[in-house]
N, C-alpha and C. Protein backbone atom coordinates (compact mmCIF):
# COMPACT_ATOMS: atom_id res chain seq x y z
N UNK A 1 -114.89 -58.91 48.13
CA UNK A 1 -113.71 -58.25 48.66
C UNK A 1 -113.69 -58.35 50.18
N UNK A 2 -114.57 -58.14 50.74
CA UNK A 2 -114.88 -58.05 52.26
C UNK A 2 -114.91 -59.44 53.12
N UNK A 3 -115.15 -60.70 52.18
CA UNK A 3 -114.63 -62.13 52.62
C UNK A 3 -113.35 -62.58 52.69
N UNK A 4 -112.44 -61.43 51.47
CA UNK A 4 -111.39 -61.84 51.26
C UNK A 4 -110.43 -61.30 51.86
N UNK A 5 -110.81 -60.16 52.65
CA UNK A 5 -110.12 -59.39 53.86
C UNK A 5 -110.61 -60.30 54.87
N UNK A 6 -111.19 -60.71 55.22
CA UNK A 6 -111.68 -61.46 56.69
C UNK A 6 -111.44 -62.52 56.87
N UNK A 7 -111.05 -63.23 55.42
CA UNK A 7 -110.37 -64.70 55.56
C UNK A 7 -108.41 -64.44 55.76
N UNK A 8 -108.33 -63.03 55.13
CA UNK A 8 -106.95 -63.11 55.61
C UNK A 8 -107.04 -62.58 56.69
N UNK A 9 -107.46 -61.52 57.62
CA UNK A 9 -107.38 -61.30 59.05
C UNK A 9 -107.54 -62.79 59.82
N UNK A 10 -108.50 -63.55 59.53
CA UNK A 10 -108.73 -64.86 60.07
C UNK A 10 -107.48 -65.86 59.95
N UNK A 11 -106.77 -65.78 58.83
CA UNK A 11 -105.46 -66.80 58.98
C UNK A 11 -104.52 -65.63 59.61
N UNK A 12 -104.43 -64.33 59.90
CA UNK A 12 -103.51 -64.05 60.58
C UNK A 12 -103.71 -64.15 61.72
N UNK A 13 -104.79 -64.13 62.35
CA UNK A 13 -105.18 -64.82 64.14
C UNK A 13 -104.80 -65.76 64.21
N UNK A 14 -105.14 -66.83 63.08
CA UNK A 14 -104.81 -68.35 63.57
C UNK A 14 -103.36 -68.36 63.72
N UNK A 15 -102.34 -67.76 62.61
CA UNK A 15 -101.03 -67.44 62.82
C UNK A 15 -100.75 -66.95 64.16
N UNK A 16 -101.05 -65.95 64.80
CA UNK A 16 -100.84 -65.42 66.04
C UNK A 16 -101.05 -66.10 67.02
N UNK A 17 -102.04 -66.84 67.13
CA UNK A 17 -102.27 -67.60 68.12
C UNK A 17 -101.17 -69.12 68.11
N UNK A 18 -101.13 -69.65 66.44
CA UNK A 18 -99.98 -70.80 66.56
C UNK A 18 -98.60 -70.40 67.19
N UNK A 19 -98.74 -68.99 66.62
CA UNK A 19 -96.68 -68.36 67.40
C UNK A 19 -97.20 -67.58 68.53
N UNK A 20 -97.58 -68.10 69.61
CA UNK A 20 -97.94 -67.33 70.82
C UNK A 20 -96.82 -66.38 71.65
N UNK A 21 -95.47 -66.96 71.46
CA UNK A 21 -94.38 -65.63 71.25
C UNK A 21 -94.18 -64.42 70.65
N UNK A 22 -94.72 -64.61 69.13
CA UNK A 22 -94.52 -63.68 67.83
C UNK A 22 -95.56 -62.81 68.50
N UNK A 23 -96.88 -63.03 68.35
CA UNK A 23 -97.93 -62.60 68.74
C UNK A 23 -98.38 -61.87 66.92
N UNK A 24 -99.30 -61.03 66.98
CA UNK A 24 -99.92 -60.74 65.84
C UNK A 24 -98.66 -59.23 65.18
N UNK A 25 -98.29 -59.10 65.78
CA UNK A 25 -97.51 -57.86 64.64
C UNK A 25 -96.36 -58.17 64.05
N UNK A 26 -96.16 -59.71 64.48
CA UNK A 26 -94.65 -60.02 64.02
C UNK A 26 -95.47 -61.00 62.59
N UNK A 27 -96.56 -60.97 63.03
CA UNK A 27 -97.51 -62.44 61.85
C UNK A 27 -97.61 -61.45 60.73
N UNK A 28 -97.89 -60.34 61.16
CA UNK A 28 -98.53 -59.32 60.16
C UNK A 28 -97.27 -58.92 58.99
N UNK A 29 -96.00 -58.73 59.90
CA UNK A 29 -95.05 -58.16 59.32
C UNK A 29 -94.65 -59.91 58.64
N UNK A 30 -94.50 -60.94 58.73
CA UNK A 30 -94.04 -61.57 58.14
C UNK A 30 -95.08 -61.51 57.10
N UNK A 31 -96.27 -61.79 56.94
CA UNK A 31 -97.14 -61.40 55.92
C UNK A 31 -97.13 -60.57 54.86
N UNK A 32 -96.85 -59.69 55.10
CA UNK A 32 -96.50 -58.53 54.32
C UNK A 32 -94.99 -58.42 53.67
N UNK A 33 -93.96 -58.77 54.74
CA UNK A 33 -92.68 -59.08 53.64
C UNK A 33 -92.00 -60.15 54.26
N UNK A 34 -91.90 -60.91 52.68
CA UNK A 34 -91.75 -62.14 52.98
C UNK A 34 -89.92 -62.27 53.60
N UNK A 35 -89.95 -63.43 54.52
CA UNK A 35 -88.12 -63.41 54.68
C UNK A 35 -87.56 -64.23 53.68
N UNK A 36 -86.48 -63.51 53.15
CA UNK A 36 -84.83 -64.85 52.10
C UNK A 36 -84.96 -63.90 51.22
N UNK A 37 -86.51 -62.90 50.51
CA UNK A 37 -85.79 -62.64 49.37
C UNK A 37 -85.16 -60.85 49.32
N UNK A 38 -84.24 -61.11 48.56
CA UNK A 38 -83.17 -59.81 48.56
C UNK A 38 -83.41 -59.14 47.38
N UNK A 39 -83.70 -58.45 47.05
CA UNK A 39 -83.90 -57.75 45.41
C UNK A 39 -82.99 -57.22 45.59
N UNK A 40 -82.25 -57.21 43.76
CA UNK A 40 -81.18 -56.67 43.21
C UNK A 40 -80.72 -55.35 43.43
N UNK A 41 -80.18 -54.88 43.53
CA UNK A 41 -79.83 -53.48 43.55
C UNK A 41 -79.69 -53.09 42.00
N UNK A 42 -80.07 -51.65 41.78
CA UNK A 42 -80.31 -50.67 40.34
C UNK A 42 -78.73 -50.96 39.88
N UNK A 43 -78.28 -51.62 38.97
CA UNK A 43 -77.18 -51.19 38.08
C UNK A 43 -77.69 -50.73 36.66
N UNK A 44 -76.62 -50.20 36.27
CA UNK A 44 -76.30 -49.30 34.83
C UNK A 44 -76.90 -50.81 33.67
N UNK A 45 -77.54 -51.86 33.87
CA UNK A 45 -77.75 -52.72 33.11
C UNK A 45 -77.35 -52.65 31.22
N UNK A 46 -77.15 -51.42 30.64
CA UNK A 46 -77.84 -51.28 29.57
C UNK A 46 -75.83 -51.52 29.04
N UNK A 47 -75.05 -51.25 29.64
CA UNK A 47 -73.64 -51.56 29.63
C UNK A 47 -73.07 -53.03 29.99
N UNK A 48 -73.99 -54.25 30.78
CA UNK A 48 -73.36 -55.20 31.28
C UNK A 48 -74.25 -56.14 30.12
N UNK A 49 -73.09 -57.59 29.87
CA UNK A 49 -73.55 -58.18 28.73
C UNK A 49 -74.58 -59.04 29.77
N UNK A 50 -75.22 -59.00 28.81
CA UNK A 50 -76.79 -60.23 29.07
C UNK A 50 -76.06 -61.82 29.85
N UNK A 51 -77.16 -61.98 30.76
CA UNK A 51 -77.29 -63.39 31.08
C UNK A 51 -77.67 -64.48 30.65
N UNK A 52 -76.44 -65.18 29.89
CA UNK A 52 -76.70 -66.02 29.07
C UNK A 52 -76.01 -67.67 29.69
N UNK A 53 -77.02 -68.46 30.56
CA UNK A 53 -76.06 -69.39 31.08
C UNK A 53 -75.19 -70.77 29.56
N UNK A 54 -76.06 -70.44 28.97
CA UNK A 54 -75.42 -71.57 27.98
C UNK A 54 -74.53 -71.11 27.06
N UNK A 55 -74.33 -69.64 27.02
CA UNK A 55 -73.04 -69.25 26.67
C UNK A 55 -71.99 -69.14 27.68
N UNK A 56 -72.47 -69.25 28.49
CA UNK A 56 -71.77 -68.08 29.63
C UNK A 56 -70.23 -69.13 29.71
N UNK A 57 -69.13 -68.30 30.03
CA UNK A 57 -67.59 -68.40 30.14
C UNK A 57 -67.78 -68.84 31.91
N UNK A 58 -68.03 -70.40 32.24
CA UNK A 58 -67.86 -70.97 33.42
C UNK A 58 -66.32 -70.43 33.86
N UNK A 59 -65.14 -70.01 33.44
CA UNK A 59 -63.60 -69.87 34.07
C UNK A 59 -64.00 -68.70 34.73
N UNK A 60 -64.28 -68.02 34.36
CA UNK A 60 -64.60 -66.60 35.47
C UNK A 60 -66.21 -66.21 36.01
N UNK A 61 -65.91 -66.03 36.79
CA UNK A 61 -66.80 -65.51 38.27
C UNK A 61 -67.46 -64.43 38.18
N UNK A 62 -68.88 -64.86 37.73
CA UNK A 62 -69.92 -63.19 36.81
C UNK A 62 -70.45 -62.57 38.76
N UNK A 63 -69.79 -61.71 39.23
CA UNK A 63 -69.61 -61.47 40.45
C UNK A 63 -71.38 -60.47 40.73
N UNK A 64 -71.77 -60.46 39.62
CA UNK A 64 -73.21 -59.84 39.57
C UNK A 64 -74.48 -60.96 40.08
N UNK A 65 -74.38 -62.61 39.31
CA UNK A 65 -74.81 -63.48 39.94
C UNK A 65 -74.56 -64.61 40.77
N UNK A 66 -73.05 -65.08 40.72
CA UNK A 66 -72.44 -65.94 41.41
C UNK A 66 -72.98 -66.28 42.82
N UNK A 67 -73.05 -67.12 43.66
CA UNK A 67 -73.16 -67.49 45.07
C UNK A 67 -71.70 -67.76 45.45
N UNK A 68 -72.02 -67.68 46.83
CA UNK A 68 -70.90 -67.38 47.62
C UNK A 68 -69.80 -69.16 47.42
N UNK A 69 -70.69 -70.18 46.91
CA UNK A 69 -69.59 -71.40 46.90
C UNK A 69 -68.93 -71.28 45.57
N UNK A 70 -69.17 -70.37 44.85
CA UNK A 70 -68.52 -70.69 43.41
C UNK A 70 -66.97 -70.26 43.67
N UNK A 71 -66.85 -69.00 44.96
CA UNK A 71 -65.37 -68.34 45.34
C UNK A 71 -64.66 -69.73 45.77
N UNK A 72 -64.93 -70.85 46.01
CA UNK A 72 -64.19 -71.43 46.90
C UNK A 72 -62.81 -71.87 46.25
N UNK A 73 -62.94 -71.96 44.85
CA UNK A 73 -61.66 -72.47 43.98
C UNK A 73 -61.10 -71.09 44.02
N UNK A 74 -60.90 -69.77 44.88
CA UNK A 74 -60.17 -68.76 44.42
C UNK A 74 -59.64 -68.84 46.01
N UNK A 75 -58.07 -68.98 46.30
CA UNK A 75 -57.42 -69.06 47.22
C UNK A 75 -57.81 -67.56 47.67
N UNK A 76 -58.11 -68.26 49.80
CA UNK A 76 -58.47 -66.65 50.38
C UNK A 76 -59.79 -65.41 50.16
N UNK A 77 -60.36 -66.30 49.55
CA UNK A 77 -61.99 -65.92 48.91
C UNK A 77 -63.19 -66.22 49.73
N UNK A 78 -63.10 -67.33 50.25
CA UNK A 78 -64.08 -67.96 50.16
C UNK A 78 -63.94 -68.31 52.08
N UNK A 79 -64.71 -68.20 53.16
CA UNK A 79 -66.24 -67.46 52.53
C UNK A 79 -65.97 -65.75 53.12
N UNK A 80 -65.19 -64.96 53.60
CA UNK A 80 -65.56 -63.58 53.66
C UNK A 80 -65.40 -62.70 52.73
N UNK A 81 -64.63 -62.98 52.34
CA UNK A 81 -64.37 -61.68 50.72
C UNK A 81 -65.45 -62.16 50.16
N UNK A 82 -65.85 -63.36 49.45
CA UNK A 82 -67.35 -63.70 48.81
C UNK A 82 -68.37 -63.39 49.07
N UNK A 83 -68.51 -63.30 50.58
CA UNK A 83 -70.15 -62.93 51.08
C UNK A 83 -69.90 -61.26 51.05
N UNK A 84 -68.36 -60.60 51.21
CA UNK A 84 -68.42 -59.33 51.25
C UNK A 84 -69.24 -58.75 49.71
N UNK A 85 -68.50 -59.93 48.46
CA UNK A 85 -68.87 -59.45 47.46
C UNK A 85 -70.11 -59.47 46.66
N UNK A 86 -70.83 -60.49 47.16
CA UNK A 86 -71.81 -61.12 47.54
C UNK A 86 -72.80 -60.03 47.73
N UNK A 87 -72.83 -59.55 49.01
CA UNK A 87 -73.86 -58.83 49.83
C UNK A 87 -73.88 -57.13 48.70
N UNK A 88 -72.51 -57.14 48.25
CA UNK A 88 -72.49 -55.37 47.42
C UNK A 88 -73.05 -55.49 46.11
N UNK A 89 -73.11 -56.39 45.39
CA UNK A 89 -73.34 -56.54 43.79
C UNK A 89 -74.84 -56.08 43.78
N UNK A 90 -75.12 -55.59 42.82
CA UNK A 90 -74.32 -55.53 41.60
C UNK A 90 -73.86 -54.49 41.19
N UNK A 91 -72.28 -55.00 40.42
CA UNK A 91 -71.69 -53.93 39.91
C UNK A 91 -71.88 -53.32 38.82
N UNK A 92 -71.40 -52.30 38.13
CA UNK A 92 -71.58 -52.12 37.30
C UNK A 92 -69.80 -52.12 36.22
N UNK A 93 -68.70 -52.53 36.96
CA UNK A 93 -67.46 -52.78 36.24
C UNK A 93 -66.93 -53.25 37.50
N UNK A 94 -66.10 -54.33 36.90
CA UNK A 94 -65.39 -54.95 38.13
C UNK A 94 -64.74 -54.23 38.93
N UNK A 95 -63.99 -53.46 39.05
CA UNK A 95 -62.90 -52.21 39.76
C UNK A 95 -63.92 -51.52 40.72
N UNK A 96 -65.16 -51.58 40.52
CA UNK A 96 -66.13 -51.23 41.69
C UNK A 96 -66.03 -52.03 42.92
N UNK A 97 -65.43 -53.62 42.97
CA UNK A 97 -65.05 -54.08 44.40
C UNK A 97 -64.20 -53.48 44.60
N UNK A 98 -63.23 -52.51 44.36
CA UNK A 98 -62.09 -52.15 45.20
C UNK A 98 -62.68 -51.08 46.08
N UNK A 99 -63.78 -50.99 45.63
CA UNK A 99 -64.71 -49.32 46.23
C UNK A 99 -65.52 -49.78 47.25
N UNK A 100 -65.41 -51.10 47.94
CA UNK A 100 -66.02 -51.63 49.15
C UNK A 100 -65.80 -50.84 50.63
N UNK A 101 -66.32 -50.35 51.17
CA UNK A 101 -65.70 -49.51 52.29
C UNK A 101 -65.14 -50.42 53.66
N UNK A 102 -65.54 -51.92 53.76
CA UNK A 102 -65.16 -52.36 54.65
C UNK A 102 -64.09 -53.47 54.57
N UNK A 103 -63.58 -53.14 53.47
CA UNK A 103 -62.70 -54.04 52.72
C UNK A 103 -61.11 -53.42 53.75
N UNK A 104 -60.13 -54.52 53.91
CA UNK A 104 -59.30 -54.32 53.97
C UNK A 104 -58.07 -54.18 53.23
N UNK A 105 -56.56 -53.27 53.16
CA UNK A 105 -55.51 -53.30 51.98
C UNK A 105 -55.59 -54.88 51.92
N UNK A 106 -55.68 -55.91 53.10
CA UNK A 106 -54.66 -57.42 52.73
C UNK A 106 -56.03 -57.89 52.01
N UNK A 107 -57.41 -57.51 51.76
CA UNK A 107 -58.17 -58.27 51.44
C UNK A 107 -58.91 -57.60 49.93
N UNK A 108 -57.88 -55.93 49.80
CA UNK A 108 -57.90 -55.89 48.40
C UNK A 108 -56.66 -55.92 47.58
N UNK A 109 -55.71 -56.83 48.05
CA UNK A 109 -54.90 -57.11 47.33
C UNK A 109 -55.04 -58.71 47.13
N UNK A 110 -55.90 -59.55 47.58
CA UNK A 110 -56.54 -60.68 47.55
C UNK A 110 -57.24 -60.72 46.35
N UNK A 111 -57.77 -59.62 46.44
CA UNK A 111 -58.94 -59.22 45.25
C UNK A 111 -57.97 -58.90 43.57
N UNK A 112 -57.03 -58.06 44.33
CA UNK A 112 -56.68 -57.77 43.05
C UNK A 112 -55.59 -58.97 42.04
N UNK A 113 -55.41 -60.18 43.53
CA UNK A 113 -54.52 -61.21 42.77
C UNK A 113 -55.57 -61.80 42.09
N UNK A 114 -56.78 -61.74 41.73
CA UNK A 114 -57.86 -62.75 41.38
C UNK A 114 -58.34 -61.66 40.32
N UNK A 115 -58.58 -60.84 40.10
CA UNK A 115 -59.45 -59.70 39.59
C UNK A 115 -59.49 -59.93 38.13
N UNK A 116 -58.77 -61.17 37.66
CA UNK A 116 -59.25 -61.38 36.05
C UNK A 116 -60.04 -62.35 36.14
N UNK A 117 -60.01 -63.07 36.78
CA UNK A 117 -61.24 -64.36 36.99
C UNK A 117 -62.44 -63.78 37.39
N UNK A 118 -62.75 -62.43 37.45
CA UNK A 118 -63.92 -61.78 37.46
C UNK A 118 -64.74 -61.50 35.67
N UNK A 119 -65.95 -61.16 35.92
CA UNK A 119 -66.57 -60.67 34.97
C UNK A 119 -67.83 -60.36 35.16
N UNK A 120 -68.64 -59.26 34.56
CA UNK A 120 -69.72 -59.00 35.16
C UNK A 120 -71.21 -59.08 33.54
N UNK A 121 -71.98 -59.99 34.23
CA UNK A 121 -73.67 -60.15 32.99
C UNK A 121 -74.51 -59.26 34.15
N UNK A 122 -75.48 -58.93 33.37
CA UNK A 122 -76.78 -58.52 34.04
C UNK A 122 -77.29 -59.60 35.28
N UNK A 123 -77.33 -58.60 36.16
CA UNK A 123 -77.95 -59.69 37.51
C UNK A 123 -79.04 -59.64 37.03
N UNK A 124 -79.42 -61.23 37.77
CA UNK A 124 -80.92 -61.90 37.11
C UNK A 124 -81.37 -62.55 38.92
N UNK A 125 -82.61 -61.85 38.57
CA UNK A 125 -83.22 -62.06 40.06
C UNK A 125 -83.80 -63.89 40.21
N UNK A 126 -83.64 -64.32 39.31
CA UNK A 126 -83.90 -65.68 39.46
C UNK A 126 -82.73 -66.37 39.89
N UNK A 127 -81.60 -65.82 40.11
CA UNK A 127 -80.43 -66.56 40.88
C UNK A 127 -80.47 -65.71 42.47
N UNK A 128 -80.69 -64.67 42.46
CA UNK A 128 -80.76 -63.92 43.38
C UNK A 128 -80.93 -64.46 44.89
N UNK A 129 -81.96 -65.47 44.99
CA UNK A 129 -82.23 -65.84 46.36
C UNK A 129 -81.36 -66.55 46.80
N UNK A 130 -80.62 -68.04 45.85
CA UNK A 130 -79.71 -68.42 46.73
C UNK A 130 -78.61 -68.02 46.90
N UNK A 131 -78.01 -66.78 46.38
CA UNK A 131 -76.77 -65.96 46.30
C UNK A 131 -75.59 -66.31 47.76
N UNK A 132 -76.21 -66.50 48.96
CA UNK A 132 -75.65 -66.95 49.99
C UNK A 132 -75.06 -68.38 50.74
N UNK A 133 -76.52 -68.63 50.26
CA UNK A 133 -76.94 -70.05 50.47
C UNK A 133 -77.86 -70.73 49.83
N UNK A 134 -76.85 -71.61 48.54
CA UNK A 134 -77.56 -72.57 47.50
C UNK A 134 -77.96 -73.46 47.95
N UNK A 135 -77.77 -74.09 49.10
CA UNK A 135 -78.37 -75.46 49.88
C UNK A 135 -77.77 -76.49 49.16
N UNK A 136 -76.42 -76.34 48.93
CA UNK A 136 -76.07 -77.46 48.39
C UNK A 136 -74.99 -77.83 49.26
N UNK A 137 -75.35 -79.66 50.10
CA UNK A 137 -74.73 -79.66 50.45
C UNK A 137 -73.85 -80.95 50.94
N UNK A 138 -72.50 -80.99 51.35
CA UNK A 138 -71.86 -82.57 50.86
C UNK A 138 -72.06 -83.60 51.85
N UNK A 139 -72.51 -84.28 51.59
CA UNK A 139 -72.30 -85.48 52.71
C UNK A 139 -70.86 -86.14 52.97
């Protein structure tokens, strides 16, 4: 146990010393939590249908796992209302985006011209990270 604390204090010096800006408390804190990943927020799960991609209804927008490029076929979506909706999920019934507090009337009536092309599965933390940014991208 006592090698295995001293080999990680030892790669966090070497870290500190490679980022001679960061210095050691920024090495430590990246150490300890990692940056990109976002964990889900608590929904009512036991009410939203399961994540099923090989069933799943591609015409509407499961707004629980979607990334922000899937809005782009929804006129006026894509990218701030998406990353707005994006950043709040998960819901637990669609009519919960209208309950966004920084939402505007012209940008929930945007919402509400689209609001059947919504639908909500259990968020699944294995889509979770690229929710923003899938890295997909066009040449």
């Amino acid at each position: 146990m006592k090698t295995l604390w001293m080999s990680f204090w030892t790669s966090l010096r070497q870290a500190a010393t490679w980022l001679p800006m960061v210095g050691l408390a920024m090495a430590l804190t990246l150490a300890i939590f990692p940056v990109g990943v976002v964990p889900a927020q608590a929904a009512n799960l036991e009410t939203l249908e399961e994540t099923d991609f090989i069933k799943a209804d591609n015409n509407k927008i499961d707004l629980n796992n979607a990334n922000i490029a899937s809005f782009r076929r929804l006129r006026g979506m894509y990218p701030t209302l998406a990353k707005i909706l994006v950043q709040h999920a998960p819901y637990e019934r669609v009519e919960d985006i209208f309950a966004i507090p920084e939402l505007s009337d012209r940008q929930k009536t945007t919402l509400q011209s689209h609001v059947e092309l919504f639908t909500l599965r259990r968020p699944d933390n294995a889509l979770n990270r690229e929710r923003i940014n899938n890295a997909s991208y066009r040449l």
